[in-house]
C-alpha atoms as a PDB file:
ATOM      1  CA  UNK A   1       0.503 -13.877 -17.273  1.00  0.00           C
ATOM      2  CA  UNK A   2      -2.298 -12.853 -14.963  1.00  0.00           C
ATOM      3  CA  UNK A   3      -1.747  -8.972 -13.735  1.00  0.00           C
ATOM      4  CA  UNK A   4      -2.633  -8.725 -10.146  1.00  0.00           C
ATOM      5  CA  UNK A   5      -3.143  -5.562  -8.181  1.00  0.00           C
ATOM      6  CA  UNK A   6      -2.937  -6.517  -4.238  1.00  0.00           C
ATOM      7  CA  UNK A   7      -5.038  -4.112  -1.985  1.00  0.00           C
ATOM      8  CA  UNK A   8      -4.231  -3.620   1.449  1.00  0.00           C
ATOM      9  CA  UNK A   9      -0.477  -4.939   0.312  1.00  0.00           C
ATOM     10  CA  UNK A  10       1.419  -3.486   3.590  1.00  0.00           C
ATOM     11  CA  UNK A  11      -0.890  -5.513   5.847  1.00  0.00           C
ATOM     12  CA  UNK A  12       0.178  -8.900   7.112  1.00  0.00           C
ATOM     13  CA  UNK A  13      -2.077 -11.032   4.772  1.00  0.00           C
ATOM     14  CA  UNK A  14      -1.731  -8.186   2.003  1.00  0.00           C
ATOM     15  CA  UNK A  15       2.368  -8.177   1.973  1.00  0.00           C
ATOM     16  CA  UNK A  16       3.001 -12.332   2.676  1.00  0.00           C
ATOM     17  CA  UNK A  17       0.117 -12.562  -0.485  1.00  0.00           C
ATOM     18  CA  UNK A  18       2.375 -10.420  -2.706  1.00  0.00           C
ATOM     19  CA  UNK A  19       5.454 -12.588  -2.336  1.00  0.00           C
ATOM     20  CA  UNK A  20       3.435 -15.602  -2.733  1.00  0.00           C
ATOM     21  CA  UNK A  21       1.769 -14.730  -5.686  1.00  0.00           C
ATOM     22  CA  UNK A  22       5.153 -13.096  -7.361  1.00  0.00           C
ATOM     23  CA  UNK A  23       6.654 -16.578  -6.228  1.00  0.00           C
ATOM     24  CA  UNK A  24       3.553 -18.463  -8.846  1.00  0.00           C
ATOM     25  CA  UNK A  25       4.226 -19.244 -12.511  1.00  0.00           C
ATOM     26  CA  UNK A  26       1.976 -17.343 -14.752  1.00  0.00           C
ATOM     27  CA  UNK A  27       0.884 -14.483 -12.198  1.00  0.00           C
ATOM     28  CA  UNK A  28       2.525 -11.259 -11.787  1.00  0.00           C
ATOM     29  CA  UNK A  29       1.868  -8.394  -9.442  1.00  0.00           C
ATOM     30  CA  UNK A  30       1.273  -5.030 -11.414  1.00  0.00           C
ATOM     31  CA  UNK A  31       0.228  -3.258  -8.486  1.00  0.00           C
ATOM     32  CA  UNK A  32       0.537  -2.746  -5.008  1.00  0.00           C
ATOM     33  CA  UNK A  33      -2.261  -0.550  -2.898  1.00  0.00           C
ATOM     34  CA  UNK A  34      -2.851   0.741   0.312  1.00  0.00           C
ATOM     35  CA  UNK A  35      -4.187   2.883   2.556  1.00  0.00           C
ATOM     36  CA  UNK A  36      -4.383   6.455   0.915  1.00  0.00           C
ATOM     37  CA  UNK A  37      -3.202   5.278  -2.833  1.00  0.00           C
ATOM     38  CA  UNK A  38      -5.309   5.881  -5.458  1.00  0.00           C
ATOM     39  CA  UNK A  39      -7.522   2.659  -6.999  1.00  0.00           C
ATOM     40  CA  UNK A  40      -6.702   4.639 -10.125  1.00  0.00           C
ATOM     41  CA  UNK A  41      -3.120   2.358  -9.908  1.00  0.00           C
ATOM     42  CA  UNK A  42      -4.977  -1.038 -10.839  1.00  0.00           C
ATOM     43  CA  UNK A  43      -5.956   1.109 -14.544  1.00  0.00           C
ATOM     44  CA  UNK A  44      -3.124   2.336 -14.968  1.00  0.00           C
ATOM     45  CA  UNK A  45      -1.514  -1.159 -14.259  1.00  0.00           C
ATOM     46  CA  UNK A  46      -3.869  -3.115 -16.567  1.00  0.00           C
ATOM     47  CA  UNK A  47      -4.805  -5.105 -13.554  1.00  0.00           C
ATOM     48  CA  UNK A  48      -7.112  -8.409 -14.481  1.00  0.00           C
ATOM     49  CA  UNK A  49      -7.480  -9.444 -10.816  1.00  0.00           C
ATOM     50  CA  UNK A  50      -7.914  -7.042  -7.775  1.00  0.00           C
ATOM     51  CA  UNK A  51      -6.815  -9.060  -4.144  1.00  0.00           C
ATOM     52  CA  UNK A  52      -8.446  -7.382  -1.383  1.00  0.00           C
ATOM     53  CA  UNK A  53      -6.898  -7.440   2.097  1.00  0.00           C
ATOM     54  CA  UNK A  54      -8.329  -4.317   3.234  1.00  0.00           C
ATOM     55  CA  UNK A  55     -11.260  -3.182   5.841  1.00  0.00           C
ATOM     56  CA  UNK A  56     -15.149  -4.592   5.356  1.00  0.00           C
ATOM     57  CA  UNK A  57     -16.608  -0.973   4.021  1.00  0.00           C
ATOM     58  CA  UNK A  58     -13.258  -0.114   1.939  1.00  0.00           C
ATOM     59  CA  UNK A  59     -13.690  -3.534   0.350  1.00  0.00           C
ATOM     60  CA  UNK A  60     -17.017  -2.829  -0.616  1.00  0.00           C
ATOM     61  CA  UNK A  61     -16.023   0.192  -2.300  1.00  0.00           C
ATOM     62  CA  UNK A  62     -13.123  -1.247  -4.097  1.00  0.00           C
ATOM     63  CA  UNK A  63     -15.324  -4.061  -5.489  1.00  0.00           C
ATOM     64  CA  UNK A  64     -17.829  -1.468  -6.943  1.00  0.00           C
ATOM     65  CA  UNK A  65     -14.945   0.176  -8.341  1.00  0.00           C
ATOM     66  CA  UNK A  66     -13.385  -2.660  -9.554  1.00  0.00           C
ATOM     67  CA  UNK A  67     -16.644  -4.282 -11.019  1.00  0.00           C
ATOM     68  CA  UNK A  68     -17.116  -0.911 -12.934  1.00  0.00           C
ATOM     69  CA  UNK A  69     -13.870  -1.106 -14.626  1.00  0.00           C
ATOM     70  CA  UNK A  70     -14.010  -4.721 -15.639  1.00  0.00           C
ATOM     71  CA  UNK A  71     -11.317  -6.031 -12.784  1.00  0.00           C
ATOM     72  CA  UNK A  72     -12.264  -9.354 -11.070  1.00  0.00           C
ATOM     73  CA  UNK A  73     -11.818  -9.638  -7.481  1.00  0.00           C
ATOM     74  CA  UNK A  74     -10.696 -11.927  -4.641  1.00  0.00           C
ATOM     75  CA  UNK A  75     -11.912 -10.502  -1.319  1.00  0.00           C
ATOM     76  CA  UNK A  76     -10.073 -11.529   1.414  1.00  0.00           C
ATOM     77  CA  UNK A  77     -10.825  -9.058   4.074  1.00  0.00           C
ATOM     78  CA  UNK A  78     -12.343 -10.589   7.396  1.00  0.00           C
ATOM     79  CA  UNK A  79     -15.926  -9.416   7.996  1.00  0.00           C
ATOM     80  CA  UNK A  80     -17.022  -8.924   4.810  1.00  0.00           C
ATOM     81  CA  UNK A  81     -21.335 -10.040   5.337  1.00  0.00           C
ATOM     82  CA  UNK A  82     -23.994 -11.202   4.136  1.00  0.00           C
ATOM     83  CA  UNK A  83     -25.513  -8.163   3.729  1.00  0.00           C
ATOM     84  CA  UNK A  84     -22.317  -6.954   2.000  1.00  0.00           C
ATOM     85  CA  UNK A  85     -22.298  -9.864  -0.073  1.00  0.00           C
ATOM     86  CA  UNK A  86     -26.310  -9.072  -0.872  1.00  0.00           C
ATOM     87  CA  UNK A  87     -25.293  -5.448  -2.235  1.00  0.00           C
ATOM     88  CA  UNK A  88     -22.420  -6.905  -4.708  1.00  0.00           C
ATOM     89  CA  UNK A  89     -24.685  -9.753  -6.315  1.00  0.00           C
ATOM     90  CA  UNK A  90     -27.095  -6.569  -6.810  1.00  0.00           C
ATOM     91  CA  UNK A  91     -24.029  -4.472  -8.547  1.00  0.00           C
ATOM     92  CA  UNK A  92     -23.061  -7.150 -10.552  1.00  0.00           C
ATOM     93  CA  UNK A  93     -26.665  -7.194 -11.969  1.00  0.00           C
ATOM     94  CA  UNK A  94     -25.088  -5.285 -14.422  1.00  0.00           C
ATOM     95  CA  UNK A  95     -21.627  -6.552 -15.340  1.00  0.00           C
ATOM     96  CA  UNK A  96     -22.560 -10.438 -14.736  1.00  0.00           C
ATOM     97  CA  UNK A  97     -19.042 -11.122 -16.869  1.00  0.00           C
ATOM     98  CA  UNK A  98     -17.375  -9.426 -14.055  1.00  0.00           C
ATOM     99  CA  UNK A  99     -16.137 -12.252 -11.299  1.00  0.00           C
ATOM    100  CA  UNK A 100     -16.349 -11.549  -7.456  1.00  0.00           C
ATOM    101  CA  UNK A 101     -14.983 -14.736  -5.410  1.00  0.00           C
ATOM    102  CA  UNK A 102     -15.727 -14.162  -1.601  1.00  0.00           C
ATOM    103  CA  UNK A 103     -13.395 -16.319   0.325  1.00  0.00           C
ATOM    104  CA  UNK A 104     -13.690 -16.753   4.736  1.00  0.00           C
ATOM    105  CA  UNK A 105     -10.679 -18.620   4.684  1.00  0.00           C
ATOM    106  CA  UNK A 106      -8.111 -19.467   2.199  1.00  0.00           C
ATOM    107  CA  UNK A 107      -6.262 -22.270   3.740  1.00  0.00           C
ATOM    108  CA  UNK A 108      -7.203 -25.505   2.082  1.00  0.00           C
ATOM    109  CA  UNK A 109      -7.212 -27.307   5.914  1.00  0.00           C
ATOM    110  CA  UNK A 110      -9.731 -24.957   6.998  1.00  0.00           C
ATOM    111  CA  UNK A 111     -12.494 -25.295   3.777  1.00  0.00           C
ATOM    112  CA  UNK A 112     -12.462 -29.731   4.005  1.00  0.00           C
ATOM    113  CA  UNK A 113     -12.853 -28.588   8.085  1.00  0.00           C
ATOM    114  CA  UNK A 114     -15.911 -26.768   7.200  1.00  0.00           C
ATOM    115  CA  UNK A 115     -17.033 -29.211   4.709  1.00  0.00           C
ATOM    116  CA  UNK A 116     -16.489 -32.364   7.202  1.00  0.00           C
ATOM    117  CA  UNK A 117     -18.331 -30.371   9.861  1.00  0.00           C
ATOM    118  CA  UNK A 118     -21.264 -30.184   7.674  1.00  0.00           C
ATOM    119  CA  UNK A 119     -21.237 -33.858   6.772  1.00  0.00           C
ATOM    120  CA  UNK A 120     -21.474 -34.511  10.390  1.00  0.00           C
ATOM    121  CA  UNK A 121     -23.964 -31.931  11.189  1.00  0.00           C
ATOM    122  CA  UNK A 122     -27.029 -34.416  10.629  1.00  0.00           C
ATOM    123  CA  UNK A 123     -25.350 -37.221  12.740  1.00  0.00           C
ATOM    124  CA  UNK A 124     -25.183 -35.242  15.676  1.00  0.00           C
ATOM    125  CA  UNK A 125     -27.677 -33.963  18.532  1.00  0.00           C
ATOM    126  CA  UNK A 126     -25.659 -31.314  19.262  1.00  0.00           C
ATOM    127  CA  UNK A 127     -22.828 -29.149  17.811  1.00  0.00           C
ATOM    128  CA  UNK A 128     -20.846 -25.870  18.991  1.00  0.00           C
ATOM    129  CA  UNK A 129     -18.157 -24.312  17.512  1.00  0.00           C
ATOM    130  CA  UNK A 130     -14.709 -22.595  18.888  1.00  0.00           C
ATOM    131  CA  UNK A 131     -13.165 -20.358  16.863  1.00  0.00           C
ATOM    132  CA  UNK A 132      -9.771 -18.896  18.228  1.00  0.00           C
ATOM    133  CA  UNK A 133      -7.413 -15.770  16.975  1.00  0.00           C
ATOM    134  CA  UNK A 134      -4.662 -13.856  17.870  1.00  0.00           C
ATOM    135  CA  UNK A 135      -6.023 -10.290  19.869  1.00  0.00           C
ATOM    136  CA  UNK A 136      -5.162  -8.017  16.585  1.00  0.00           C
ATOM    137  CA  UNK A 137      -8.055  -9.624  14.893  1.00  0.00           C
ATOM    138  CA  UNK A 138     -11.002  -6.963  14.754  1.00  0.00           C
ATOM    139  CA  UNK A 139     -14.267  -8.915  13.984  1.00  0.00           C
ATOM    140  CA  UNK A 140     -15.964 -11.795  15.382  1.00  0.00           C
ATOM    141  CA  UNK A 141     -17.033 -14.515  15.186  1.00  0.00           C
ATOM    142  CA  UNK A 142     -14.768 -14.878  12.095  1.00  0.00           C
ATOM    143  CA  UNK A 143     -15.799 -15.377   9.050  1.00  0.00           C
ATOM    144  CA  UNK A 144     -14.887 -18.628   8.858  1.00  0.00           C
ATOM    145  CA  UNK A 145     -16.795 -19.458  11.932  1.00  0.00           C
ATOM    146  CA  UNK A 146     -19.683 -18.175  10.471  1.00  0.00           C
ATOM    147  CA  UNK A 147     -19.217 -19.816   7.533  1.00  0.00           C
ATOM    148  CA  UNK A 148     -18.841 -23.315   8.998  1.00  0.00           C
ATOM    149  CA  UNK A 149     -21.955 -21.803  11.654  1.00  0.00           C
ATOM    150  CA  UNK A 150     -24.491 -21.465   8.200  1.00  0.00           C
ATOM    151  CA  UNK A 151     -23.657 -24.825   6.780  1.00  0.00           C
ATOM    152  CA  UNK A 152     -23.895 -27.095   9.431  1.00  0.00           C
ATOM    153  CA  UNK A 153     -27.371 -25.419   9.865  1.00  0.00           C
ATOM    154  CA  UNK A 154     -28.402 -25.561   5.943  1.00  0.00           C
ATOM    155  CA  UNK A 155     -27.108 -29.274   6.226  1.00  0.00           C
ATOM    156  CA  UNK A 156     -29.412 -30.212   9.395  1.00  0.00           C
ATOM    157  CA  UNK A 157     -32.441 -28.003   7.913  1.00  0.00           C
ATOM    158  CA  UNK A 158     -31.809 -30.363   4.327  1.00  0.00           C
ATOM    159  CA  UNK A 159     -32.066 -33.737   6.568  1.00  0.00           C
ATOM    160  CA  UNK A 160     -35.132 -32.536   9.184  1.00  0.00           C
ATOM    161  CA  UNK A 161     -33.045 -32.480  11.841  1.00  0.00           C
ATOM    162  CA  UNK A 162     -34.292 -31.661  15.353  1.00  0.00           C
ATOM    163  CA  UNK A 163     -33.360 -28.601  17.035  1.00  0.00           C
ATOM    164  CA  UNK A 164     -30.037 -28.097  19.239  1.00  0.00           C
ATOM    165  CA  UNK A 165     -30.753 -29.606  22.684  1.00  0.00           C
ATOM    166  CA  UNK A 166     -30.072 -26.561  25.184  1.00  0.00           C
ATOM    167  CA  UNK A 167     -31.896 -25.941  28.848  1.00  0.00           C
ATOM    168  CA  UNK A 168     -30.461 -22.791  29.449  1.00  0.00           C
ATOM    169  CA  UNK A 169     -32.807 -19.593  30.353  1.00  0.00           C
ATOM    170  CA  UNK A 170     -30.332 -17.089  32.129  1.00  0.00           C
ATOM    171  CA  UNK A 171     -27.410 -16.210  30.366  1.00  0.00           C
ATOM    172  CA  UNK A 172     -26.612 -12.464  30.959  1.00  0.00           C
ATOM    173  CA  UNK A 173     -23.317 -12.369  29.615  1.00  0.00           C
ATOM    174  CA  UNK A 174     -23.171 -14.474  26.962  1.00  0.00           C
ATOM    175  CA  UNK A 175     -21.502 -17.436  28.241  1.00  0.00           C
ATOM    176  CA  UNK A 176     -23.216 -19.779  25.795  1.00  0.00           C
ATOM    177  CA  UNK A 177     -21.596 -17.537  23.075  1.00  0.00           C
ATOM    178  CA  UNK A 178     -23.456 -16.148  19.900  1.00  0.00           C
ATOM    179  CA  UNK A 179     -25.857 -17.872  18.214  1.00  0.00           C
ATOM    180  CA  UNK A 180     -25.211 -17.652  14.256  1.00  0.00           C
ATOM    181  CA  UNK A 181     -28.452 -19.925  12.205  1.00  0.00           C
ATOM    182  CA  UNK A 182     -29.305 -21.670  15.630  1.00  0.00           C
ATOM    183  CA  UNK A 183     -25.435 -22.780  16.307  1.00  0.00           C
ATOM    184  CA  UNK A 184     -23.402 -21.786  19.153  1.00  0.00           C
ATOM    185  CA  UNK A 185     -19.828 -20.072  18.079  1.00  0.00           C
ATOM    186  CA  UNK A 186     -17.701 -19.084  20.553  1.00  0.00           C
ATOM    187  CA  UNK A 187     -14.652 -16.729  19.850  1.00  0.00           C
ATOM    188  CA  UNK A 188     -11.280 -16.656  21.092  1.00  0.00           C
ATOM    189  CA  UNK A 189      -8.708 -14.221  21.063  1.00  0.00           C
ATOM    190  CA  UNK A 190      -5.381 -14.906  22.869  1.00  0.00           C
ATOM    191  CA  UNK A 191      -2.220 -13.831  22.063  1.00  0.00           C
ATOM    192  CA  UNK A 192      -0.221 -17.549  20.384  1.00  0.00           C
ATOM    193  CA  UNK A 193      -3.053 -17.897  17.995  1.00  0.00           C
ATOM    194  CA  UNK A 194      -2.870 -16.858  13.914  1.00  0.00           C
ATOM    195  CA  UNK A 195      -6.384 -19.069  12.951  1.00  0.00           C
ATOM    196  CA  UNK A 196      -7.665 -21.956  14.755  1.00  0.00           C
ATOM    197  CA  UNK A 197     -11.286 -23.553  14.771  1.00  0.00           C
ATOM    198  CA  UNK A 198     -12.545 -26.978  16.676  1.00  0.00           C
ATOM    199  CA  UNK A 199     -16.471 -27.932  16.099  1.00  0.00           C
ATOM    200  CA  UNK A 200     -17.974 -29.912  18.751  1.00  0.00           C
ATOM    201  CA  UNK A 201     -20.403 -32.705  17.836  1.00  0.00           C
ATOM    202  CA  UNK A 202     -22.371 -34.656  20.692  1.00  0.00           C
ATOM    203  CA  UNK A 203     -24.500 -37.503  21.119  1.00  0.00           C
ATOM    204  CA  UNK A 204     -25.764 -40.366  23.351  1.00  0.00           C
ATOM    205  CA  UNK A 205     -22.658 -41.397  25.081  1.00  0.00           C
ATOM    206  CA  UNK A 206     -19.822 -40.247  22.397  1.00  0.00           C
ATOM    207  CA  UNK A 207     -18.302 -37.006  21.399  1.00  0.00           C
ATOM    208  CA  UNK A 208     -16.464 -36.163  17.871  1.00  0.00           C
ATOM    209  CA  UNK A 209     -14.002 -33.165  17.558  1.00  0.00           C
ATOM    210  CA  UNK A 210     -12.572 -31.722  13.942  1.00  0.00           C
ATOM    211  CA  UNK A 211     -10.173 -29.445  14.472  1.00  0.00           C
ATOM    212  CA  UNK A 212      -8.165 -27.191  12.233  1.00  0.00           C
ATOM    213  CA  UNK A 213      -4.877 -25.003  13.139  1.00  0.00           C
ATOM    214  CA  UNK A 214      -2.861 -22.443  10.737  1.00  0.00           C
ATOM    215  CA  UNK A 215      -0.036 -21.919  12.746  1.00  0.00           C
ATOM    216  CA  UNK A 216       1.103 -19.178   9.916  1.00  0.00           C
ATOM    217  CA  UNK A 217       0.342 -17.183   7.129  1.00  0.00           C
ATOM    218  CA  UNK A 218       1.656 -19.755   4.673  1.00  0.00           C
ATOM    219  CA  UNK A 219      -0.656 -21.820   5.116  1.00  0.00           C
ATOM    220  CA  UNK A 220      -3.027 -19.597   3.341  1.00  0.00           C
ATOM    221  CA  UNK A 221      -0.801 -18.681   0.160  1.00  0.00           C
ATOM    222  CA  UNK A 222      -1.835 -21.828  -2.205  1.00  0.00           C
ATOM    223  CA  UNK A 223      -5.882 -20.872  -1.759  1.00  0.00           C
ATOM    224  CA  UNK A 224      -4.706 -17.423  -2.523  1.00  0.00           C
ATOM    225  CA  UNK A 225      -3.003 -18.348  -5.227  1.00  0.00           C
ATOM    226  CA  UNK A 226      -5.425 -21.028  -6.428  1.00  0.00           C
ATOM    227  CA  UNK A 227      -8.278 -18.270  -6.078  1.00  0.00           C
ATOM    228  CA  UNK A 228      -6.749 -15.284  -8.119  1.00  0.00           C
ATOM    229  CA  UNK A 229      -6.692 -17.752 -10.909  1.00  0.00           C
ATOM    230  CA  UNK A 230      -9.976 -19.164 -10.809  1.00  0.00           C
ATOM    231  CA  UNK A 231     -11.851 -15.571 -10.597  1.00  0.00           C
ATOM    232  CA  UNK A 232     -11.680 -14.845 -14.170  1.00  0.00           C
ATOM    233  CA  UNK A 233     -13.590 -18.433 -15.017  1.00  0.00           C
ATOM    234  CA  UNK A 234     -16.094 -17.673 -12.132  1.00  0.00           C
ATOM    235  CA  UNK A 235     -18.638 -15.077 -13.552  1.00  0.00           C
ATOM    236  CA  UNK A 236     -20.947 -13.522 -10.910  1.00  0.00           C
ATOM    237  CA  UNK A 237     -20.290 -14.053  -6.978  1.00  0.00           C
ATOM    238  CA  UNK A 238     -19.244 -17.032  -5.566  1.00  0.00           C
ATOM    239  CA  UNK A 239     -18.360 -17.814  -1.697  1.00  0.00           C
ATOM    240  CA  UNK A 240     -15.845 -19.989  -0.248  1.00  0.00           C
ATOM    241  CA  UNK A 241     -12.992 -21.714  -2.242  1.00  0.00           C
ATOM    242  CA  UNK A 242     -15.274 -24.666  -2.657  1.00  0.00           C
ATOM    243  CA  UNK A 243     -15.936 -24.163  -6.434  1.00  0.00           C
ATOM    244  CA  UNK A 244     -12.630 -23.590  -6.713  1.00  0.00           C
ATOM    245  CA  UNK A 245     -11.215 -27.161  -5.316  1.00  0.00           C
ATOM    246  CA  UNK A 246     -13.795 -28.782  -7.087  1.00  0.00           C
ATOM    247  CA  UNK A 247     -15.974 -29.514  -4.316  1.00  0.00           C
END
């Protein structure tokens, strides 16, 4: 059996993760943390596996702590950066045994979506991207849009592709959305929503569309599952559940 402690477990992705992963042969939740509890719990627990749905800086923390007692981690928790991501490769300098797997979206959909969009990127003049959440959602773009943002753009940079055609000079509130490695993302938040993301490819005289809709929570249990078991073999950091579905 795999021993789990799930942090951030009252929280909507925390609490439907816990059920899920209960629900899995071979994994078993030891602990359940939030807000206030002690991190102390996973030790005591003889947690192997730490899921984090907390808050970006709290997540940070409990990775340091986790790395420094020998727990791998999932991190789940939205807004969790690069330069977050930067500071973790740097801890794990010193326990490179210890596995850290960084995932902007956990629904299966979502990571071919991403991947697709970056097979495309190359074919295209010009690209956008629409990422679209329910209004509880505190960061944005997503991660996931930024995500899908970086490797359209490493994709285009690998084939020499020119940059995004674009004419407009005045823009003083952003209609044209943020720009994240050259691509327009565009975010969202309406009350409907749980995760939904559309990119936008355009050329002479055709348009192409992938488009990508969790409509619940569920959707995301098998990556969450699939990724608390595939930490332990994953030494090191690793983003995305790409490694992880073998792509």
């Amino acid at each position: 059996m795999t021993r789990v402690a799930v942090l951030g477990a009252k929280g909507r992705m925390g609490s439907e993760s816990v059920r899920a992963l209960n629900a899995a042969d071979g994994i078993e939740v030891v602990a359940e943390v939030d807000v206030d509890d002690s991190l102390d719990l996973l030790a005591e627990a003889d947690a192997e596996v730490a899921l984090d749905f907390t808050q970006p800086e709290a997540a940070l923390n409990n990775v340091t702590w986790c790395a420094e007692h020998g727990i791998h981690v999932v991190v789940g928790t939205s807004g969790f950066d690069d330069a977050k991501i930067d500071r973790v490769r740097a801890l794990l300098g010193d326990a490179p045994s210890t596995g850290v797997l960084i995932v902007p979206n956990f629904s299966i959909g979502a990571v071919l979506m991403m991947r697709f969009a970056a097979t495309a990127a190359p074919f295209f003049e010009s690209i956008e991207v629409i990422e679209l959440h329910h209004p509880a959602k505190i960061d944005a773009p997503s991660g996931t849009a930024t995500r899908t943002a970086e490797m359209i753009a490493a994709a285009r940079a690998d084939a020499g592709s020119a940059p995004l055609p674009d004419a407009t000079t005045t823009d003083p509130d952003g209609a044209r959305g943020a720009k994240v490695a050259g691509i327009p993302v565009h975010s969202v938040r309406a009350r409907g929503f749980t995760a939904s993301q559309e990119v936008l490819f355009g050329g002479a005289g055709e348009t192409f569309s992938i488009r990508h809709d969790s409509i619940d929570r569920a959707s995301f249990m098998p990556g969450v599952v699939a990724a608390v078991r595939a930490v332990p073999g994953l030494p090191g950091v690793t983003v995305g559940l790409d490694a992880v579905l073998g792509l």
